[in-house]
PDB file of N, CA and C in Angstrom:
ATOM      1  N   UNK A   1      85.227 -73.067  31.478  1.00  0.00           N
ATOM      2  CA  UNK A   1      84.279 -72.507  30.559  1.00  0.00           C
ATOM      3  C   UNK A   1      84.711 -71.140  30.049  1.00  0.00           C
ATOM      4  N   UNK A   2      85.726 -70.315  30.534  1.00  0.00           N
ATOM      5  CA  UNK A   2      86.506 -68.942  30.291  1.00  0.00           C
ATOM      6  C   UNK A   2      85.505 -68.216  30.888  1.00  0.00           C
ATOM      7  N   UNK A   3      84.957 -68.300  31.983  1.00  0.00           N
ATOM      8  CA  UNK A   3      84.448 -66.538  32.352  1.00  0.00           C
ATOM      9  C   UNK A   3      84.766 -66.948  33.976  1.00  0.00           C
ATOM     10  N   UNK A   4      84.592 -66.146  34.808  1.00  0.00           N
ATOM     11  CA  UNK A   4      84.896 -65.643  36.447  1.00  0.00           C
ATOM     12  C   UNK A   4      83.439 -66.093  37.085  1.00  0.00           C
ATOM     13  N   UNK A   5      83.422 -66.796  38.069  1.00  0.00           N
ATOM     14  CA  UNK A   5      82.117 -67.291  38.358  1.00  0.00           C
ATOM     15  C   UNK A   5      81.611 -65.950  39.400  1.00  0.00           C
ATOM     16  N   UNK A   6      82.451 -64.978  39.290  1.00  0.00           N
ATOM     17  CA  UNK A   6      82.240 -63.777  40.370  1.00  0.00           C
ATOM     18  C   UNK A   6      81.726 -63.126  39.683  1.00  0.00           C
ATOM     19  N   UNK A   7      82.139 -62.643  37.907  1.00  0.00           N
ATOM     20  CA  UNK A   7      81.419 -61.710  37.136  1.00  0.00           C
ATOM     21  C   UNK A   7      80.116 -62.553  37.059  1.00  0.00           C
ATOM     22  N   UNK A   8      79.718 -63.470  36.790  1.00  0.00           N
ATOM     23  CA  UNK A   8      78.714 -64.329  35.810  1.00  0.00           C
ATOM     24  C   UNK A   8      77.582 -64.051  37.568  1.00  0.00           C
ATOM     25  N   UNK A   9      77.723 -64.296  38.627  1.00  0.00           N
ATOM     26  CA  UNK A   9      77.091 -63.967  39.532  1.00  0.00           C
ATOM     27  C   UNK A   9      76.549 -62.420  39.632  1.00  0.00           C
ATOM     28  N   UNK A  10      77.540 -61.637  39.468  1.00  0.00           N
ATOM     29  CA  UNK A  10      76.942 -60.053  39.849  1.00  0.00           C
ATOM     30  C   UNK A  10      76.324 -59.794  38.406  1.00  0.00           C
ATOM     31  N   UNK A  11      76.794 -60.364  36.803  1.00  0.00           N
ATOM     32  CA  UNK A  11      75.915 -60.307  35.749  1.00  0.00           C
ATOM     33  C   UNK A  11      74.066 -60.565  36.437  1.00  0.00           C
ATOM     34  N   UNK A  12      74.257 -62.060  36.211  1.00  0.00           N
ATOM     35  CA  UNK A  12      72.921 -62.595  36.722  1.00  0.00           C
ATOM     36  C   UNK A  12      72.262 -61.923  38.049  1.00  0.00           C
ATOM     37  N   UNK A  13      72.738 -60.973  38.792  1.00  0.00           N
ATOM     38  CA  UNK A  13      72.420 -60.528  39.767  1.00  0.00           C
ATOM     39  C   UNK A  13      71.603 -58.818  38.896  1.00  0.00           C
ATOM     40  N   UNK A  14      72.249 -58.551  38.471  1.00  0.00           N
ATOM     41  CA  UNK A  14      71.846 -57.297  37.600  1.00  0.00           C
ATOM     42  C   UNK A  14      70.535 -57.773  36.695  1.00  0.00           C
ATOM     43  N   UNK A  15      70.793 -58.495  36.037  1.00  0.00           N
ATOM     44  CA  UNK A  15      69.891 -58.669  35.125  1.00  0.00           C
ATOM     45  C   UNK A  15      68.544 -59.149  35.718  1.00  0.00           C
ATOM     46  N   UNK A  16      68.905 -59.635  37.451  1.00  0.00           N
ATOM     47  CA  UNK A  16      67.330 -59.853  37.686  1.00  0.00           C
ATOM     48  C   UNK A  16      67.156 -58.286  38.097  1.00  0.00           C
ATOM     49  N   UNK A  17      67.855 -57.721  38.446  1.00  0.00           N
ATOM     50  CA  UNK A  17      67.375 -56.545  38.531  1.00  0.00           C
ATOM     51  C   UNK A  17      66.388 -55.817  37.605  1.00  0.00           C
ATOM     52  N   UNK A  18      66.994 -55.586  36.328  1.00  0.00           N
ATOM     53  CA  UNK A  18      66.516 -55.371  35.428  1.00  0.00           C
ATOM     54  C   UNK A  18      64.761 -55.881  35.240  1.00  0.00           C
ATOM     55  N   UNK A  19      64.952 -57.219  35.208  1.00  0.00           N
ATOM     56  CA  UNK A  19      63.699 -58.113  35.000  1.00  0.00           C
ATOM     57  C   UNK A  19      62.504 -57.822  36.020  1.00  0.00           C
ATOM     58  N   UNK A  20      62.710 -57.330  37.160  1.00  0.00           N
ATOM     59  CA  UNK A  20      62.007 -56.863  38.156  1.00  0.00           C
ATOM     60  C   UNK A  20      61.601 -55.157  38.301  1.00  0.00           C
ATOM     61  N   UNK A  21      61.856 -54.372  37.654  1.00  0.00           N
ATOM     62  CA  UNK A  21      61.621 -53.697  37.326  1.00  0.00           C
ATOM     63  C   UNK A  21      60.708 -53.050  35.752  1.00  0.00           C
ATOM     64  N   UNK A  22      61.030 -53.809  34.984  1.00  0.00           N
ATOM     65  CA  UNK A  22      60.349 -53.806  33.559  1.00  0.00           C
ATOM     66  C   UNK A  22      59.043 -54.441  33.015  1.00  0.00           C
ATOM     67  N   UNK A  23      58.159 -53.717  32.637  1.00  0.00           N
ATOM     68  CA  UNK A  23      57.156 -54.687  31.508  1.00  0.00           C
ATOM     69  C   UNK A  23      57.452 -55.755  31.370  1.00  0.00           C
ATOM     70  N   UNK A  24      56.529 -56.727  31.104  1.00  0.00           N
ATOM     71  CA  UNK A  24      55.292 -56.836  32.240  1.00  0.00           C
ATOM     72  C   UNK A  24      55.532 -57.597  33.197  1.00  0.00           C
ATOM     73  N   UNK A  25      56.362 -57.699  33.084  1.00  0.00           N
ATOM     74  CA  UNK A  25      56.280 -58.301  34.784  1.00  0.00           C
ATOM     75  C   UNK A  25      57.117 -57.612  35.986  1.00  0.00           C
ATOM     76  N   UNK A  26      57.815 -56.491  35.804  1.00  0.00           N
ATOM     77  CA  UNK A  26      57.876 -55.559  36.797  1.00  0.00           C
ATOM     78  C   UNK A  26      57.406 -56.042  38.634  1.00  0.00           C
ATOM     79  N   UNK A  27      57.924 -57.018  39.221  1.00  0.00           N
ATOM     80  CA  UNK A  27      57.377 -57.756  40.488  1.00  0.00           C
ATOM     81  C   UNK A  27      57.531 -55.881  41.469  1.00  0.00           C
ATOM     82  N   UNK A  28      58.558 -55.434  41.125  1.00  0.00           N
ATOM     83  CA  UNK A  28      58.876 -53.909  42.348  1.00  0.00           C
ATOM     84  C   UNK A  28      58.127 -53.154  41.860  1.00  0.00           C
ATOM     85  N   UNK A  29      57.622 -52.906  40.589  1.00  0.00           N
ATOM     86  CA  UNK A  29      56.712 -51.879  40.252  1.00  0.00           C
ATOM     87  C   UNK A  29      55.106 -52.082  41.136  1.00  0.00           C
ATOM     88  N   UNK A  30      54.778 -53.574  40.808  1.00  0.00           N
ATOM     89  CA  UNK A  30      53.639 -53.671  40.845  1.00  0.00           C
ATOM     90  C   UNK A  30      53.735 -53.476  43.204  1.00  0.00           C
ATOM     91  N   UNK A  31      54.548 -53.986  43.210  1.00  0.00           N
ATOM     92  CA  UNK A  31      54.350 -53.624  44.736  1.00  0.00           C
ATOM     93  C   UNK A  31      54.439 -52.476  45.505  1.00  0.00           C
ATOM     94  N   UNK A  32      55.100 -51.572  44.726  1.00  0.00           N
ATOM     95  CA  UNK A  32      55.138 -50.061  44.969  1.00  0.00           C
ATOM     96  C   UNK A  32      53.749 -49.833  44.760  1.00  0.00           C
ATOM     97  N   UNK A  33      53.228 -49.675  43.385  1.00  0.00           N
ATOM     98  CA  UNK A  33      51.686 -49.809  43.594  1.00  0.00           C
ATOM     99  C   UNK A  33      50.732 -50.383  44.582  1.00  0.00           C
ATOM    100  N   UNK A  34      51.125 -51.095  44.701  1.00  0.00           N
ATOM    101  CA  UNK A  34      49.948 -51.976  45.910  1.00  0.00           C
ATOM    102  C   UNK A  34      50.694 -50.900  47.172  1.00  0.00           C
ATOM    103  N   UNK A  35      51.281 -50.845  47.678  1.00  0.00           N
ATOM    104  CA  UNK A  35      51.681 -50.356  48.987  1.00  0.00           C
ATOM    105  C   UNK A  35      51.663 -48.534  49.181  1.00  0.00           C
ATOM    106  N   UNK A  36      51.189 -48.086  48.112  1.00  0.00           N
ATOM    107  CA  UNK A  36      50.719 -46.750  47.503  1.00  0.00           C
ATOM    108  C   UNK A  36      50.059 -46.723  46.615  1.00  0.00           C
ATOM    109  N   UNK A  37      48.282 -46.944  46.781  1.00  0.00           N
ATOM    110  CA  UNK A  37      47.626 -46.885  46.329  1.00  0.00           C
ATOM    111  C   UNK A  37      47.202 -45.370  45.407  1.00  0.00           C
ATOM    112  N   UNK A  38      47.966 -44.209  46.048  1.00  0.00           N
ATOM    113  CA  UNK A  38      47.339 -43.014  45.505  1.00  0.00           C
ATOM    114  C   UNK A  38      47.994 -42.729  44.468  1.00  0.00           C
ATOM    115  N   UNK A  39      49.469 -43.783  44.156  1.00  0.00           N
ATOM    116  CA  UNK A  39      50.139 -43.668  42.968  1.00  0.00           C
ATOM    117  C   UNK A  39      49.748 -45.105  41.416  1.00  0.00           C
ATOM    118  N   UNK A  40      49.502 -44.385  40.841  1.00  0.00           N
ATOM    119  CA  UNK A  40      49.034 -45.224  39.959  1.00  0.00           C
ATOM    120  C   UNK A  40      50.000 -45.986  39.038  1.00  0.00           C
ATOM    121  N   UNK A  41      49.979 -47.362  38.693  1.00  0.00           N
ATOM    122  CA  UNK A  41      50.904 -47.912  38.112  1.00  0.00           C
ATOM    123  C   UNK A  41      51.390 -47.453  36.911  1.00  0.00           C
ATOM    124  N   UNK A  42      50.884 -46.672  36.391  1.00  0.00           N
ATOM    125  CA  UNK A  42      51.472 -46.214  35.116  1.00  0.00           C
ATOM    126  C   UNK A  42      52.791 -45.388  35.492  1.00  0.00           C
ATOM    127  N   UNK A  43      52.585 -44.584  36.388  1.00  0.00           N
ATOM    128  CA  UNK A  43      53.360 -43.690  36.540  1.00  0.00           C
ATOM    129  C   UNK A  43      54.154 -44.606  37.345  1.00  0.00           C
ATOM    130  N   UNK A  44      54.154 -44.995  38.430  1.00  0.00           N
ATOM    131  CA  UNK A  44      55.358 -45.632  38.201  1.00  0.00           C
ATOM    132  C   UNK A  44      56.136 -46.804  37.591  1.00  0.00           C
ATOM    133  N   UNK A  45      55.260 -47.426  36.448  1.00  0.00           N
ATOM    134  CA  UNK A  45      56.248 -47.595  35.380  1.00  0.00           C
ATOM    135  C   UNK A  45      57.059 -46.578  34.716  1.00  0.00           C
ATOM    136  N   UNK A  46      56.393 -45.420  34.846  1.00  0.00           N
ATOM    137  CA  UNK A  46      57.055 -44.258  33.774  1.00  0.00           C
ATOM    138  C   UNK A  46      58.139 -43.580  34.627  1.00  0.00           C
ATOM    139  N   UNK A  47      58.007 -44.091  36.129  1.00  0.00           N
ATOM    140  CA  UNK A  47      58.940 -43.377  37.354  1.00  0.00           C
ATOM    141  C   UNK A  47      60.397 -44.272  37.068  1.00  0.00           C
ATOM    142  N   UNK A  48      60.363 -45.052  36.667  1.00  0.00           N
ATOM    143  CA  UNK A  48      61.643 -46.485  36.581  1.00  0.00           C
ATOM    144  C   UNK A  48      62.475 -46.138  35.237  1.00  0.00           C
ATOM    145  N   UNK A  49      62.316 -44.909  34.568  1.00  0.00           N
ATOM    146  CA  UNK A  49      62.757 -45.195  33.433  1.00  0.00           C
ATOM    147  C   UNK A  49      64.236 -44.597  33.698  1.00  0.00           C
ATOM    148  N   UNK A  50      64.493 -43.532  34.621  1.00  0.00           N
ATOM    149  CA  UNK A  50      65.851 -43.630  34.926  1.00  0.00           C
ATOM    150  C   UNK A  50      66.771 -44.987  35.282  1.00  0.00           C
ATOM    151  N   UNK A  51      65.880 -45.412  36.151  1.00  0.00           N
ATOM    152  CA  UNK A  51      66.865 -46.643  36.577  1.00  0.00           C
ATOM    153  C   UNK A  51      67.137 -47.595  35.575  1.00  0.00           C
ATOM    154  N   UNK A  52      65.856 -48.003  34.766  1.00  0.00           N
ATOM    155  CA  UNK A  52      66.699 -48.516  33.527  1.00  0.00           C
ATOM    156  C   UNK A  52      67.733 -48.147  32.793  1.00  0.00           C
ATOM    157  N   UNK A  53      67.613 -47.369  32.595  1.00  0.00           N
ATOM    158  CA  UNK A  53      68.645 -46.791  31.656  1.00  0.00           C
ATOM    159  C   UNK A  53      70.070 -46.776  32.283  1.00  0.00           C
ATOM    160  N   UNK A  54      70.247 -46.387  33.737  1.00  0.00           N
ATOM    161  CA  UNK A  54      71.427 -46.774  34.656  1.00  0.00           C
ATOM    162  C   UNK A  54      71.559 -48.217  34.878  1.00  0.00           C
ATOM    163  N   UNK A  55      70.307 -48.856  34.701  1.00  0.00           N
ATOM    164  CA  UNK A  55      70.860 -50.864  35.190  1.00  0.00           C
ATOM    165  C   UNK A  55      71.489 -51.123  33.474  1.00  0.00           C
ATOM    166  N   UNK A  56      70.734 -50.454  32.535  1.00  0.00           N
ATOM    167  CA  UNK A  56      71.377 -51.174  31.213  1.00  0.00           C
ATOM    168  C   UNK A  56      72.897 -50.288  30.910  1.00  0.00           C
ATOM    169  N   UNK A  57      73.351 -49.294  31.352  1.00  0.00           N
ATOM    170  CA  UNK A  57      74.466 -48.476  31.091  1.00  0.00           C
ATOM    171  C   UNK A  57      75.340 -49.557  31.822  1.00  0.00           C
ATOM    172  N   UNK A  58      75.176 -49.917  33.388  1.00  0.00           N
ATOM    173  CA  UNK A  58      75.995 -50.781  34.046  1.00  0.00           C
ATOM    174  C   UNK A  58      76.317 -51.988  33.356  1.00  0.00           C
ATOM    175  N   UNK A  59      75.247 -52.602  33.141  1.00  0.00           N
ATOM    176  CA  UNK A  59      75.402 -54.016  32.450  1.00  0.00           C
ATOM    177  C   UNK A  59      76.130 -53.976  30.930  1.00  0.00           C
ATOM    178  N   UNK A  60      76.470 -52.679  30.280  1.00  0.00           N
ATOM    179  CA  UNK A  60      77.083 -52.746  29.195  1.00  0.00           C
ATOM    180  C   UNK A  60      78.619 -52.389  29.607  1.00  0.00           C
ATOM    181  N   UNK A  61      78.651 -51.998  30.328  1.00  0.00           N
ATOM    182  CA  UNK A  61      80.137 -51.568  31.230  1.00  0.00           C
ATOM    183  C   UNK A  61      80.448 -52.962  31.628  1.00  0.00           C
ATOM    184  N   UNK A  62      79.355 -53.637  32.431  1.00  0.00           N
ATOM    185  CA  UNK A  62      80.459 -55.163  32.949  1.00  0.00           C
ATOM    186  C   UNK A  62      80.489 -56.341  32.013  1.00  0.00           C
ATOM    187  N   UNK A  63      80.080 -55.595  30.872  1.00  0.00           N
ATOM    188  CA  UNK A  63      80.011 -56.830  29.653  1.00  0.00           C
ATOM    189  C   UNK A  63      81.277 -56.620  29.047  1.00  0.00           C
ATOM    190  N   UNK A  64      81.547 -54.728  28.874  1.00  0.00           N
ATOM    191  CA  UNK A  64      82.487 -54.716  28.112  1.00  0.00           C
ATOM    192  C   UNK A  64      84.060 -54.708  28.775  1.00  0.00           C
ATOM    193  N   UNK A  65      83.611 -54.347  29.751  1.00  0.00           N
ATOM    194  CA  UNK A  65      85.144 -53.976  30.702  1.00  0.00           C
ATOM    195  C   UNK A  65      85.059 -55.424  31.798  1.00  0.00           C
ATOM    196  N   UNK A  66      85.093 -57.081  31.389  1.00  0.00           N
ATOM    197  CA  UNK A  66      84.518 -57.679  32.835  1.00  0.00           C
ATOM    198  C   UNK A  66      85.450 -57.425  34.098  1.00  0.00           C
ATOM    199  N   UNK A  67      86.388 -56.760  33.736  1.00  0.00           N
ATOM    200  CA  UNK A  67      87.496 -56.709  34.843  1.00  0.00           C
ATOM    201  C   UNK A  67      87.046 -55.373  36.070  1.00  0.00           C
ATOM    202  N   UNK A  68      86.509 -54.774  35.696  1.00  0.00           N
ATOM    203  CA  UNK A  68      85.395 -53.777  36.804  1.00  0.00           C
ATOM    204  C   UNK A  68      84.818 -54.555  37.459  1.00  0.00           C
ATOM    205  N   UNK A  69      84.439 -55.846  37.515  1.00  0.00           N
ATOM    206  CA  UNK A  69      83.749 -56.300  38.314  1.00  0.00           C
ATOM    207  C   UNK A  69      84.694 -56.993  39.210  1.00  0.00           C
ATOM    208  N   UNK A  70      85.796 -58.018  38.644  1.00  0.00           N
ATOM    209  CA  UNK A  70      86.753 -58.557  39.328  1.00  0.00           C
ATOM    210  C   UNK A  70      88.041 -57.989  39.772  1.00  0.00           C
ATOM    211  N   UNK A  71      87.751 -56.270  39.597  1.00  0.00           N
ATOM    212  CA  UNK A  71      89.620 -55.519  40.082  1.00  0.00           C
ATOM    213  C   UNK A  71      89.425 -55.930  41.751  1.00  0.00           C
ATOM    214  N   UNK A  72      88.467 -55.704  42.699  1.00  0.00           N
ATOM    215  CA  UNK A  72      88.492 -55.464  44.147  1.00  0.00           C
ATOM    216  C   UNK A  72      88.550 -56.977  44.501  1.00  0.00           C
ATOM    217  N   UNK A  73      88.059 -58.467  44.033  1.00  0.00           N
ATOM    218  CA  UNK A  73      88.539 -59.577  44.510  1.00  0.00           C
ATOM    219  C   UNK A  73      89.533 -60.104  44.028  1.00  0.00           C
ATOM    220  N   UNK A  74      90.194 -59.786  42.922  1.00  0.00           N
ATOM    221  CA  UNK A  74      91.966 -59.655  42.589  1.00  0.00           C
ATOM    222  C   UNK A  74      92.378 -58.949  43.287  1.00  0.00           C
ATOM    223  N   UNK A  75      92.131 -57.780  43.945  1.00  0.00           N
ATOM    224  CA  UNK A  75      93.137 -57.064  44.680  1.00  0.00           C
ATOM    225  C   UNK A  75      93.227 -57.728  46.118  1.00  0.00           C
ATOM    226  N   UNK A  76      91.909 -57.946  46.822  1.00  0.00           N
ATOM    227  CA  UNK A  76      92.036 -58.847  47.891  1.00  0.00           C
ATOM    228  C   UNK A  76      92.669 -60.105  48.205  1.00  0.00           C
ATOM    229  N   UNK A  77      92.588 -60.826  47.077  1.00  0.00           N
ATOM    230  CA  UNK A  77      93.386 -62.297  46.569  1.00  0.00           C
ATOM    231  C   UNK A  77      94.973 -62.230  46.622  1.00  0.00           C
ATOM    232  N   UNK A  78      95.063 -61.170  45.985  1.00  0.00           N
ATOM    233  CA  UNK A  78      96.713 -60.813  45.976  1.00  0.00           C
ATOM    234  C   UNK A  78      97.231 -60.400  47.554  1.00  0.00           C
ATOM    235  N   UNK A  79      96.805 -59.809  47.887  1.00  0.00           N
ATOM    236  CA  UNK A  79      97.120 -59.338  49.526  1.00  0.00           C
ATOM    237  C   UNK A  79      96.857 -60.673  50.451  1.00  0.00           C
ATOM    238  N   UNK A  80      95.849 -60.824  50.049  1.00  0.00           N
ATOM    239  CA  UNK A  80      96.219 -62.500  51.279  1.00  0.00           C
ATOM    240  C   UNK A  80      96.921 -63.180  51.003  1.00  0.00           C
ATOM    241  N   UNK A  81      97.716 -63.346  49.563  1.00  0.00           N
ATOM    242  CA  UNK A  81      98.804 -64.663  49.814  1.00  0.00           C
ATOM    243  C   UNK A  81     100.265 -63.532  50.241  1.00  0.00           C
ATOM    244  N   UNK A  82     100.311 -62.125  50.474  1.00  0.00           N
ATOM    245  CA  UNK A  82     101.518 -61.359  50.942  1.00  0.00           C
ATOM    246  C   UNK A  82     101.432 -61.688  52.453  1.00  0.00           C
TER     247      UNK A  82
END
C-alpha cells in the first residue's frame, strides 16, 4: 500500500490523542472534570489548548518528515542482522 505499518500505528495513535482531548467529545477533559469537581469544564477545555497545539505541531512533523518516526526501528533492524 506504500506507507510503514509502524508510522500509520503511532499516526493513528496520535490522532486518538488528539480526539480525546478536543470538543466535544474530549473523553480526558470531561474526566478531569468529574475527578475535580472545583475545576470547571470550561477551563479545562481552555487548560488543553497548549497541548493541542503540541499534538497538531507533532502530527505535522510525522506527516511531513515520516522518517522521524521510523529512524530508531531502522536503526535497530540494521544492528540485528550485524
Amino acid at each position: 500500500m506504500g506507507y510503514d505499518p509502524i508510522w500509520f500505528g503511532i499516526v493513528v495513535v496520535k490522532m486518538c490523542e488528539v480526539y480525546l482531548i478536543t470538543p466535544p467529545i474530549g473523553l480526558n477533559c470531561y474526566v478531569v472534570a468529574g475527578v475535580r469537581p472545583d475545576i470547571q469544564l470550561q477551563e479545562v477545555f481552555r487548560g488543553i489548548g497548549p497541548f493541542f497545539v503540541a499534538d497538531v505541531i507533532t502530527l505535522g512533523v510525522f506527516l511531513a518528515w515520516p522518517e522521524v518516526i521510523t529512524w530508531l526501528p531502522d536503526l535497530m533492524l540494521a544492528n540485528k542482522g550485524g
